[in-house]
Protein backbone atom coordinates (compact mmCIF):
# COMPACT_ATOMS: atom_id res chain seq x y z
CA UNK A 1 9.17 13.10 20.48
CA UNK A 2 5.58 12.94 21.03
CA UNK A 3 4.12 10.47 18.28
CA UNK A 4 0.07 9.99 18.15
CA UNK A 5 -0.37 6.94 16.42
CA UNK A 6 -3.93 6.28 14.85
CA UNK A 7 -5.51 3.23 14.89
CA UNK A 8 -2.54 1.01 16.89
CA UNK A 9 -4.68 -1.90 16.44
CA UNK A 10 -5.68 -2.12 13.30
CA UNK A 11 -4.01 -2.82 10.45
CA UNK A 12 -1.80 -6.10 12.52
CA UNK A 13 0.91 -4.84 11.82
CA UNK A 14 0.48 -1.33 13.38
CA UNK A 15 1.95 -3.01 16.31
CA UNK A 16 5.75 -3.24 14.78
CA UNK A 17 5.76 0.47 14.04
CA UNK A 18 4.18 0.93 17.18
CA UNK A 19 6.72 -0.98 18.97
CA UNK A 20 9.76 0.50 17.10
CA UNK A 21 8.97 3.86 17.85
CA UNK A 22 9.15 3.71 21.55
CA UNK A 23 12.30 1.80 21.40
CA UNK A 24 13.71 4.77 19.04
CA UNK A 25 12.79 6.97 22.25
CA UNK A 26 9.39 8.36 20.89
CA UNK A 27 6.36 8.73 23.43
CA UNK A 28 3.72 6.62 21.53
CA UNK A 29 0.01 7.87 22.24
CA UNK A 30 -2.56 5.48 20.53
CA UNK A 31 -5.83 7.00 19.12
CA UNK A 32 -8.44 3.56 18.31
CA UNK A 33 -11.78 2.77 18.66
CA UNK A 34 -11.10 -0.76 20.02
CA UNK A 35 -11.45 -0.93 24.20
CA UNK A 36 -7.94 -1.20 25.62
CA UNK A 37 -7.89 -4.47 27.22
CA UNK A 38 -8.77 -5.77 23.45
CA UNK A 39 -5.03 -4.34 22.74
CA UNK A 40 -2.44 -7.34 22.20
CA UNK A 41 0.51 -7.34 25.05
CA UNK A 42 3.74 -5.71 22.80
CA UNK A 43 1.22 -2.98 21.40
CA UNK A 44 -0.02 -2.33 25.03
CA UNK A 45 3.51 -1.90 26.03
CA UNK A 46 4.82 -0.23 23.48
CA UNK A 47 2.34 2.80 24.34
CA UNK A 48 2.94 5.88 26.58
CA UNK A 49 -1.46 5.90 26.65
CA UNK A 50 -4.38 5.31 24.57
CA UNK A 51 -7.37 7.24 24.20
CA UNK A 52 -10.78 5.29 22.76
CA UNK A 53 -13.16 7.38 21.09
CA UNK A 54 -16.53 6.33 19.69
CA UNK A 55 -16.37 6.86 16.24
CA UNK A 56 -12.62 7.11 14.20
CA UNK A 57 -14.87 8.65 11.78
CA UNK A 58 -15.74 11.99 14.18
CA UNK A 59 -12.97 14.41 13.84
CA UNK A 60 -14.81 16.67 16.82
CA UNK A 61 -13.71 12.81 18.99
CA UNK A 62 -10.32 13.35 17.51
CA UNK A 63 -9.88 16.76 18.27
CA UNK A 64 -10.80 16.01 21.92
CA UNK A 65 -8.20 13.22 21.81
CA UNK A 66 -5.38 15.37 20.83
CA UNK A 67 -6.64 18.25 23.44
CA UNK A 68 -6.13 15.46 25.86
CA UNK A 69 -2.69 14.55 24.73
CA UNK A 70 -1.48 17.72 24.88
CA UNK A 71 -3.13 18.96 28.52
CA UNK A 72 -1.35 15.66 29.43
CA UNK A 73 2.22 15.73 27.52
CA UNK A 74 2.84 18.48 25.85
CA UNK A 75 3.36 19.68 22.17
CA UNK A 76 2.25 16.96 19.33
CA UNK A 77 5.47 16.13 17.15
CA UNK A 78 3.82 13.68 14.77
CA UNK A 79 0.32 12.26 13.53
CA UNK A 80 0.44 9.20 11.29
CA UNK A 81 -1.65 5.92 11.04
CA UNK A 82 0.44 4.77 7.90
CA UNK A 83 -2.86 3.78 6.41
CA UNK A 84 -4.59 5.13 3.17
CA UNK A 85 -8.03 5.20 4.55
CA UNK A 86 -7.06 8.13 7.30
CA UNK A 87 -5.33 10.14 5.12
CA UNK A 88 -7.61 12.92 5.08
CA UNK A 89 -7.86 13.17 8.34
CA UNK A 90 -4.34 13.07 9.70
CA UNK A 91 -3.71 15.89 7.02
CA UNK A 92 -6.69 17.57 9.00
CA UNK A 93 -4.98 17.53 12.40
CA UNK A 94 -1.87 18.02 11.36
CA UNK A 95 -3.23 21.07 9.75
CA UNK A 96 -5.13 22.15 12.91
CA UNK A 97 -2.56 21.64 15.73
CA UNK A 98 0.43 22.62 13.58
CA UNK A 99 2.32 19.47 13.47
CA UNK A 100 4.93 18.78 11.07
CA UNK A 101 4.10 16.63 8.12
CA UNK A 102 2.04 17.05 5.06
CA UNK A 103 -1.04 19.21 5.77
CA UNK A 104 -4.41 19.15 4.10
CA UNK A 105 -3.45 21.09 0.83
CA UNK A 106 -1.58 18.86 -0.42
CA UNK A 107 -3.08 15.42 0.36
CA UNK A 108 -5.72 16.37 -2.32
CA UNK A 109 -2.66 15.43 -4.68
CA UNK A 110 -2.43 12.38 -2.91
CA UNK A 111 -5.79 11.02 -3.12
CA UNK A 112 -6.44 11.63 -6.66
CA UNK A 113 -5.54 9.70 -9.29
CA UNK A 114 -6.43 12.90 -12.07
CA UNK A 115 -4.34 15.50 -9.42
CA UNK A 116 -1.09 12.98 -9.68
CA UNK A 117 -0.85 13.20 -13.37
CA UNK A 118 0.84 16.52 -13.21
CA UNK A 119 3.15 15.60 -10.86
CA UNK A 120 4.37 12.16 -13.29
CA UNK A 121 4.76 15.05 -16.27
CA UNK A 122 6.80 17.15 -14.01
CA UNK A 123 8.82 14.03 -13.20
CA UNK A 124 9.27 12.99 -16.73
CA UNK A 125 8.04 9.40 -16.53
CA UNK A 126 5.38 8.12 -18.76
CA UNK A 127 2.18 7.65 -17.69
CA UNK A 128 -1.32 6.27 -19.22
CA UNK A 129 -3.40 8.69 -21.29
CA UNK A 130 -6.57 9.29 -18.53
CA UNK A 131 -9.91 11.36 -18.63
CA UNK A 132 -12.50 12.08 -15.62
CA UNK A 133 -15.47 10.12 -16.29
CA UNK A 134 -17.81 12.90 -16.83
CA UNK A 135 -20.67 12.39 -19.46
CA UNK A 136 -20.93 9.86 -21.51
CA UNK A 137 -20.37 11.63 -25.07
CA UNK A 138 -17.27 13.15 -23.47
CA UNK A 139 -16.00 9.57 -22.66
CA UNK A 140 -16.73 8.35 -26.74
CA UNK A 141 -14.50 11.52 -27.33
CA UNK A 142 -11.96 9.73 -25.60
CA UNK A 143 -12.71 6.38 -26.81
CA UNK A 144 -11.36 7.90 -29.95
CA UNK A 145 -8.24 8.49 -29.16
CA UNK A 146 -7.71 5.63 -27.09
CA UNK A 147 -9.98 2.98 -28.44
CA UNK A 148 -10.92 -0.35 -26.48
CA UNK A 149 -9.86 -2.35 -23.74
CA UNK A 150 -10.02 0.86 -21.43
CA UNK A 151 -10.19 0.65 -17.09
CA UNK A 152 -11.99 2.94 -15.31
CA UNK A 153 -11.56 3.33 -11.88
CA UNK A 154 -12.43 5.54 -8.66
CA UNK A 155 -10.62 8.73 -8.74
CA UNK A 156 -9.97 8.17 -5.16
CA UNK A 157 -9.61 4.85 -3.58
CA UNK A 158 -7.38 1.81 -2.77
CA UNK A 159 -7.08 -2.25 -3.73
CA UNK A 160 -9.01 -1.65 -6.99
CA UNK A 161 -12.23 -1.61 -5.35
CA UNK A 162 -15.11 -0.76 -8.61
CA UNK A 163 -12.27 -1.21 -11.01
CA UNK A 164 -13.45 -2.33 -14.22
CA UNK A 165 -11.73 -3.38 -17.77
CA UNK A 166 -14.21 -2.56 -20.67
CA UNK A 167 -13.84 -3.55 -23.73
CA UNK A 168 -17.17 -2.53 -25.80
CA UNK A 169 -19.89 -0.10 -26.33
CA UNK A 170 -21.61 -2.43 -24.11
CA UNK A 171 -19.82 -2.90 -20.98
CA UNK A 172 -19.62 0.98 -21.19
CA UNK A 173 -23.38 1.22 -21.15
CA UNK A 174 -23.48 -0.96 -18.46
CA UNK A 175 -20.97 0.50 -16.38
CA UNK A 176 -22.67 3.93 -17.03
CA UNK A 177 -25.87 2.55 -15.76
CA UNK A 178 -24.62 1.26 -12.61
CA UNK A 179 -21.98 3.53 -11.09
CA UNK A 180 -22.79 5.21 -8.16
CA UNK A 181 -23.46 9.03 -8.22
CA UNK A 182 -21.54 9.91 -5.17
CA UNK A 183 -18.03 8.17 -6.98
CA UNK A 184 -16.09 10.24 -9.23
CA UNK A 185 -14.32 7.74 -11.82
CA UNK A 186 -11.39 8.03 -14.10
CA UNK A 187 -11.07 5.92 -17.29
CA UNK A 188 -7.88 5.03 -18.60
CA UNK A 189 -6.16 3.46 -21.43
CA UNK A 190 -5.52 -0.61 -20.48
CA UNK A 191 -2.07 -1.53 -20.40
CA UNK A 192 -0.92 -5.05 -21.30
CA UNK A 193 1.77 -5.22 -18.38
CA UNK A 194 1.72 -5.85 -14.83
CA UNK A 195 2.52 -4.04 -11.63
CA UNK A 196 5.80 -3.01 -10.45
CA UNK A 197 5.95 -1.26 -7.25
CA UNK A 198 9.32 1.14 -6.07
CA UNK A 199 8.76 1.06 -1.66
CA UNK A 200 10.72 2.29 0.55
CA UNK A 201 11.98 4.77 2.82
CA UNK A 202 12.59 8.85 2.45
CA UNK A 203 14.00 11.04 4.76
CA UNK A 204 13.71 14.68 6.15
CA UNK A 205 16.22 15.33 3.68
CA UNK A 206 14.10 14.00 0.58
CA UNK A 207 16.69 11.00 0.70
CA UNK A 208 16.04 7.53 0.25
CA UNK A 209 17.24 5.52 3.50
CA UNK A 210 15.89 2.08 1.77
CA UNK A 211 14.34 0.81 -1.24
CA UNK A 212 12.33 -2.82 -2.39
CA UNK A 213 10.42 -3.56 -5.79
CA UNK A 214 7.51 -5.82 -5.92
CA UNK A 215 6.41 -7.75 -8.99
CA UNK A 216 2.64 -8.78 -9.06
CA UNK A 217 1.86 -11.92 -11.12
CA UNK A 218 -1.67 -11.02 -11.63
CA UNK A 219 -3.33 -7.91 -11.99
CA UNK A 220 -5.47 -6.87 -8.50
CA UNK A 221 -8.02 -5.65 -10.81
CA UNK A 222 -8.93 -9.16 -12.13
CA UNK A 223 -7.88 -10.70 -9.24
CA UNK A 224 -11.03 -8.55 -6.78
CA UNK A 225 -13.22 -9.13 -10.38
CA UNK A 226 -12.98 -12.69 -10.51
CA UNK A 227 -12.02 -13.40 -6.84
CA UNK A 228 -9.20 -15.30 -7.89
CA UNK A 229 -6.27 -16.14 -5.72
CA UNK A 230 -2.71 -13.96 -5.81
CA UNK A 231 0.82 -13.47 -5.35
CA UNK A 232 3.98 -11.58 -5.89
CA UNK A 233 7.52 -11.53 -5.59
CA UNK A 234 9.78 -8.98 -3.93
CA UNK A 235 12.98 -9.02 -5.62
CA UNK A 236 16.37 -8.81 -4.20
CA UNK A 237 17.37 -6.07 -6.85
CA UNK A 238 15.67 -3.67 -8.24
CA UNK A 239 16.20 -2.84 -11.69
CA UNK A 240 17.41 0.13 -13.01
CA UNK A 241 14.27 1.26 -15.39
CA UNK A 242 12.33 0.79 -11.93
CA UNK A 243 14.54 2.82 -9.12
CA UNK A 244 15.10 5.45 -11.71
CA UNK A 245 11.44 6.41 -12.06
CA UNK A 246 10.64 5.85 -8.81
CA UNK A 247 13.09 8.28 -7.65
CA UNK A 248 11.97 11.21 -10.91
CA UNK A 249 8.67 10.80 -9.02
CA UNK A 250 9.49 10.82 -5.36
CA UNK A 251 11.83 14.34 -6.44
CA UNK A 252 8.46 15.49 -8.21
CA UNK A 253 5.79 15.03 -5.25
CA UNK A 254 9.11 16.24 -2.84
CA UNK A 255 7.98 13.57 -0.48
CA UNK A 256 9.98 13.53 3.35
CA UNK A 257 10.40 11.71 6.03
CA UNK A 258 7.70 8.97 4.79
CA UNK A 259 6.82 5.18 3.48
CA UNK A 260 6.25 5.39 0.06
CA UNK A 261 4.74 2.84 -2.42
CA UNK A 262 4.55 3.90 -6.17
CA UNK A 263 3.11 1.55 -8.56
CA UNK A 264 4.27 1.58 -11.95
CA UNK A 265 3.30 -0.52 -15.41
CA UNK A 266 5.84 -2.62 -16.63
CA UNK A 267 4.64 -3.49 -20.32
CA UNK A 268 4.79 -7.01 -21.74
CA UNK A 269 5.78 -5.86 -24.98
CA UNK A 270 8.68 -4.05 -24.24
CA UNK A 271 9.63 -3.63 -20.65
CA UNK A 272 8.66 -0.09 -20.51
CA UNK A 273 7.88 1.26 -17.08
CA UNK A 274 5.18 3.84 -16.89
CA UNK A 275 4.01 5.43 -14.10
CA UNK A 276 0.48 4.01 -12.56
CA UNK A 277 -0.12 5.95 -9.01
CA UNK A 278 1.66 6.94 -5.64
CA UNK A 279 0.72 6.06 -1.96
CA UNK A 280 2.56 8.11 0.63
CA UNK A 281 2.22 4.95 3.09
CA UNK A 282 3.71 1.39 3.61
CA UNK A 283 2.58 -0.71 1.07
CA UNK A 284 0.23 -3.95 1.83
CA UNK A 285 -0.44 -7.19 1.35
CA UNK A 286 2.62 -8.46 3.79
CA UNK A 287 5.04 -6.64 1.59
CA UNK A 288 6.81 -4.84 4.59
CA UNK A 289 7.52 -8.25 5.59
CA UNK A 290 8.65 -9.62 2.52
CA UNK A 291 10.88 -6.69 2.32
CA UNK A 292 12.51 -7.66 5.86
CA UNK A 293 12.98 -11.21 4.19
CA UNK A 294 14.56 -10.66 1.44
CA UNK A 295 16.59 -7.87 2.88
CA UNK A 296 17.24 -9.23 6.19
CA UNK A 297 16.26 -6.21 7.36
CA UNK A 298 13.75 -4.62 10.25
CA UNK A 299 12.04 -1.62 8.14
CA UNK A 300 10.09 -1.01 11.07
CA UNK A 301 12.83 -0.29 12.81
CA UNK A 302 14.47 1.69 9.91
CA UNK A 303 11.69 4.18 9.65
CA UNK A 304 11.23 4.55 13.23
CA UNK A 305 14.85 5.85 13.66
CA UNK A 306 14.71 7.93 10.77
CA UNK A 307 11.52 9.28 12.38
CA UNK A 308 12.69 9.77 15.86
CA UNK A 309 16.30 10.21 14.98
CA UNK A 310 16.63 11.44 11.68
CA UNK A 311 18.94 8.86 11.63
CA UNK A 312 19.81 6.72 8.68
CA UNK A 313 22.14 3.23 8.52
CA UNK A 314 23.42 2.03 5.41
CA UNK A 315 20.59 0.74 3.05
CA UNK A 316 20.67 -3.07 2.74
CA UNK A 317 21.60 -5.18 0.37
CA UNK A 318 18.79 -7.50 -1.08
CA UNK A 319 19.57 -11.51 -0.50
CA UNK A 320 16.59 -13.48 -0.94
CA UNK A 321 13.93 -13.34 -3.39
CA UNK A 322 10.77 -13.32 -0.68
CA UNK A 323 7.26 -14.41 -2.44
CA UNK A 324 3.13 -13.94 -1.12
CA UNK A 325 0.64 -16.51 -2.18
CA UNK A 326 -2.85 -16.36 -1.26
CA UNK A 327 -5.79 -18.85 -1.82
CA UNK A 328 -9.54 -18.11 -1.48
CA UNK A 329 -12.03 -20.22 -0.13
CA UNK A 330 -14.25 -21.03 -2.92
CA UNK A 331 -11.37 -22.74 -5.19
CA UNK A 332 -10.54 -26.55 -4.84
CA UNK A 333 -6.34 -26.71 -4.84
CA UNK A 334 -4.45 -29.53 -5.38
CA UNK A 335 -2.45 -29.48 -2.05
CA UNK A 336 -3.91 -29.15 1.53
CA UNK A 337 -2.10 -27.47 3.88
CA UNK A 338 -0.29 -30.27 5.65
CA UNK A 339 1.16 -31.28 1.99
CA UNK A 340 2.31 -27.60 1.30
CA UNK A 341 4.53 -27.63 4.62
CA UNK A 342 5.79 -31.02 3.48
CA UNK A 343 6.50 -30.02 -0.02
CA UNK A 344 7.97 -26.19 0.82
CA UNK A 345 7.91 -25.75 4.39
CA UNK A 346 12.04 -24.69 4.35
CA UNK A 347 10.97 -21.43 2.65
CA UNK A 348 7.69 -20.42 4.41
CA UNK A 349 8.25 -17.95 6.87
CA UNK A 350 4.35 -17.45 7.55
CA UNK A 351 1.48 -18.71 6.97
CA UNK A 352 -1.94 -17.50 8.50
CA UNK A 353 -6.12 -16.37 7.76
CA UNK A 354 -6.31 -12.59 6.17
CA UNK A 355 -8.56 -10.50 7.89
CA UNK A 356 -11.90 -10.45 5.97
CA UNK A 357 -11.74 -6.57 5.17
CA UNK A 358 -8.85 -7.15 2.74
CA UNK A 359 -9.12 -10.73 1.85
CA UNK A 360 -10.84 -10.17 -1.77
CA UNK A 361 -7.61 -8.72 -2.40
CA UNK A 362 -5.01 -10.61 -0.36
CA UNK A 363 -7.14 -13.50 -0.39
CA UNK A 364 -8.69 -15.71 2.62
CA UNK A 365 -5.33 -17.37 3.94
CA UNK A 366 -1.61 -16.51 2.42
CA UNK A 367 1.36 -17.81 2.55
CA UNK A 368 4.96 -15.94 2.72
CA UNK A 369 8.17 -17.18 1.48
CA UNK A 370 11.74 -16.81 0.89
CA UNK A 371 14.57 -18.62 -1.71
CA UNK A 372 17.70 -17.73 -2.69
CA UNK A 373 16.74 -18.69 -5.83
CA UNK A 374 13.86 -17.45 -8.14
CA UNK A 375 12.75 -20.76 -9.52
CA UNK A 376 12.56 -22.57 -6.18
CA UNK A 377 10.32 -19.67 -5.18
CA UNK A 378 8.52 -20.59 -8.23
CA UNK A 379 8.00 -23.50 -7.69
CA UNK A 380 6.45 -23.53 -4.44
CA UNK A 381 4.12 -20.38 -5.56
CA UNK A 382 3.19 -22.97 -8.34
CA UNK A 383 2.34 -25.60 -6.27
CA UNK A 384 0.04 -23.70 -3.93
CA UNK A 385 -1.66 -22.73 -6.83
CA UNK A 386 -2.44 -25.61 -8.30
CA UNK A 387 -6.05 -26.77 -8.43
CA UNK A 388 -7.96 -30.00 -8.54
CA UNK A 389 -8.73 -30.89 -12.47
């Protein structure tokens, strides 16, 4: 198999999937704009070649890079960069040079939060009444029906960049008066709940091969808004309510052989799960690795074979409970670092900067963790937390 990998370098952990490719056989060709010697050792030899273009932006650079590949080794089996932002433009060449995966028709459904709704009603699970931010008198129509707090949000986009909660007449004037014109919005009913996520791992067959759920204790929204600090915790089950939506909606987009990472609503009130949006792609923040922790597992590794392969070995079972906490900068904790080792150090697994692009997000350093037990995990969470009076 001949596997062009976008952007090798960049996310860090492009490297792993990098890696397990060529040892499931594939012949990795890297596509970045980063010069080669730049490249860390194990992603260097973990590909066949890498071509540097200019621009990742220039498709006509792209183009030229695949032309290259195949001059040099033959028919393309696979383009992926496992990242949001290229989408688009894997969809594109895929499209163009005929290679298997999903082409640019249908990635419009992926990148649009108003396009996915019909998919959730063909799945069956619920999903929060929505309306394209058009004119403003169309928007107090929907105000009616839905009254105050709503959240509006870019009908395309990732990490809850320009995602807003607003709650009055006010804030709505004021979020009319600022928006950019080039950003189409959607506005939403709010939820009181937080975000449940189904990941995991579907084959050529439409078959799960592995599954994780994430629970977020703090909504992303406020936590970019009020660049506040985060975490989550990747549980060693995943409840019922959870896997069974996940799976209505995975049958309803017919997803194959890909990473998925749907995010759902769990309500506070009453548990109920409704569905929130879908990412055909590994999700972030660390929790690939939280999912090898409290899994004991190599996901890499699993989706590599299942790429390369089509190969599939019994899903794991979950053992740990595995846990993210990030801190930012700006806030005064409680705890340096040296006292956080002393306190937790048995259950951190990692601990290291975020790269600035997604640290008002995942915040400026992070910490990730495993226990067998929820409240120990807890605990230490809790205590990296807390801040100085």
């Amino acid at each position: 198999m001949n596997f062009v990998f976008f952007s090798p370098h960049f996310p860090a952990n492009s490297t792993d999937f990098c890696d397990r490719l060529q040892k499931a056989g594939a012949t990795v060709l890297g596509v970045g704009d980063a010069p080669y010697e730049g490249l860390n050792q194990n992603l260097k030899q973990a590909l066949a070649e890498y071509y540097r273009v200019g621009d990742m932006e220039n498709e006509d650079q792209t183009l030229r890079a695949l032309g290259h590949f195949i001059h040099r080794w033959g028919r393309l089996d696979r383009f992926e960069s496992l990242n949001e932002h290229w989408l688009e433009l894997e969809a594109q060449m895929r499209t163009d040079f005929n290679i298997f995966g999903t082409k640019l028709d249908f990635v419009r459904n992926l990148k649009s939060k108003a396009r996915m709704r019909a998919f959730f009603r063909k799945s069956g699970v619920a999903t929060v009444p929505q309306h394209r931010v058009t004119t403003l008198e169309e928007v107090l129509q929907f105000l009616k029906r839905v009254d105050y707090p709503v959240v509006v949000k870019p009908d395309s986009g990732a990490g809850a960049a320009m995602t807003y909660k607003i709650s009055d007449r006010a804030e709505l004037d004021k979020f009319f008066a600022e928006k950019p014109a080039d950003t189409g919005f959607v506005m939403e009913d709010f939820v009181d709940g937080l975000v449940v996520t189904y990941d995991g791992i579907v084959n050529r067959a439409g078959e799960v091969v592995f599954a994780a759920s994430t629970r977020y204790d703090q909504s992303v929204m406020n936590v970019v808004n009020t660049n506040g600090h985060m975490s989550y915790v990747c549980r060693r089950e995943i409840e019922p309510a959870i896997e069974d939506a996940g799976r209505k909606i995975l049958k309803a987009f017919d997803v194959r052989e890909r990473f998925f990472h749907i995010e759902l609503f769990q309500t506070n009130k009453d548990g109920k799960i409704i569905a929130l949006e879908v990412n055909m792609r590994p999700p972030g923040a660390w929790i690939t690795d939280a999912m090898n922790y409290a899994y004991d597992a190599d996901v890499y590794s699993i989706w590599a074979k299942m790429v390369v392969k089509d190969e599939a070995a019994p899903s794991p079972r979950g053992k740990y409970f595995a846990g993210y906490a990030s801190r930012k900068d700006h806030i005064s904790y409680r705890h340096d670092h040296a006292a956080v080792l002393a306190a937790h150090g048995d259950k951190i697994l990692r601990s290291q900067p975020i790269e600035k692009v997604f640290s008002k997000a995942m915040g400026d350093y992070a910490y990730l963790m495993r226990a067998r037990e929820l409240a120990e995990l807890r605990a230490a969470i809790d205590f990296i937390h807390e801040t100085k009076a």
